[in-house]
Protein backbone atom coordinates (compact mmCIF):
# COMPACT_ATOMS: atom_id res chain seq x y z
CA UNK A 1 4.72 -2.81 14.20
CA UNK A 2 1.86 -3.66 11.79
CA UNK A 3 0.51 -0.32 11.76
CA UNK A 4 4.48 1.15 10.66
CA UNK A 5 4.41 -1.64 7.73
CA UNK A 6 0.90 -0.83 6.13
CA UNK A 7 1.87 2.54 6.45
CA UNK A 8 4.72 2.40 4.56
CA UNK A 9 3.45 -0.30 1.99
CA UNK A 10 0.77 2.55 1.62
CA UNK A 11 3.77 4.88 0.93
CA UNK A 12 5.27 3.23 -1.27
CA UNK A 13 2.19 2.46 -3.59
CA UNK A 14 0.85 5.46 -3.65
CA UNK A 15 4.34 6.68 -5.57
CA UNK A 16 4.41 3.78 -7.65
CA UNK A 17 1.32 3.90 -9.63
CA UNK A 18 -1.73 6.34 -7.32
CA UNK A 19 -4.14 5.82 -9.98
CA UNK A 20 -3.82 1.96 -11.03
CA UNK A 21 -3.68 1.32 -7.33
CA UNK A 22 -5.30 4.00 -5.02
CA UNK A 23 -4.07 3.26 -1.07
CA UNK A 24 -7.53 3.52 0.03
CA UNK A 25 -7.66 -0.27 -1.04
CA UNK A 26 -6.44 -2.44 1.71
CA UNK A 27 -6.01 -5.25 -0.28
CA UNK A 28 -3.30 -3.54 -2.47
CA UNK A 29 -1.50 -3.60 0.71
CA UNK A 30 -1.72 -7.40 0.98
CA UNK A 31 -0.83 -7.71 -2.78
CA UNK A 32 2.29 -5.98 -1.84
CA UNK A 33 3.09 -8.05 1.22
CA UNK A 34 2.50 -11.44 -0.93
C-alpha cells in the first residue's frame, strides 16, 4: 500500500510544480504527506 501512495504523491508533484520540486526527492514526498 505504501509503494501505491508514494507513487501517486510522486504523481501528483511532479504536475504541480516539476521544477520547484523534482520527484527524485523523497522528502518532497513526506512534505506532502505532513
Amino acid at each position: 500500500m505504501k509503494s501505491d501512495m508514494n507513487y501517486e504523491v510522486v504523481l501528483i508533484d511532479a504536475t504541480e510544480s516539476p521544477i520547484e520540486r523534482p520527484p527524485n526527492t523523497p522528502s518532497n514526498m513526506y512534505s506532502h504527506l505532513q
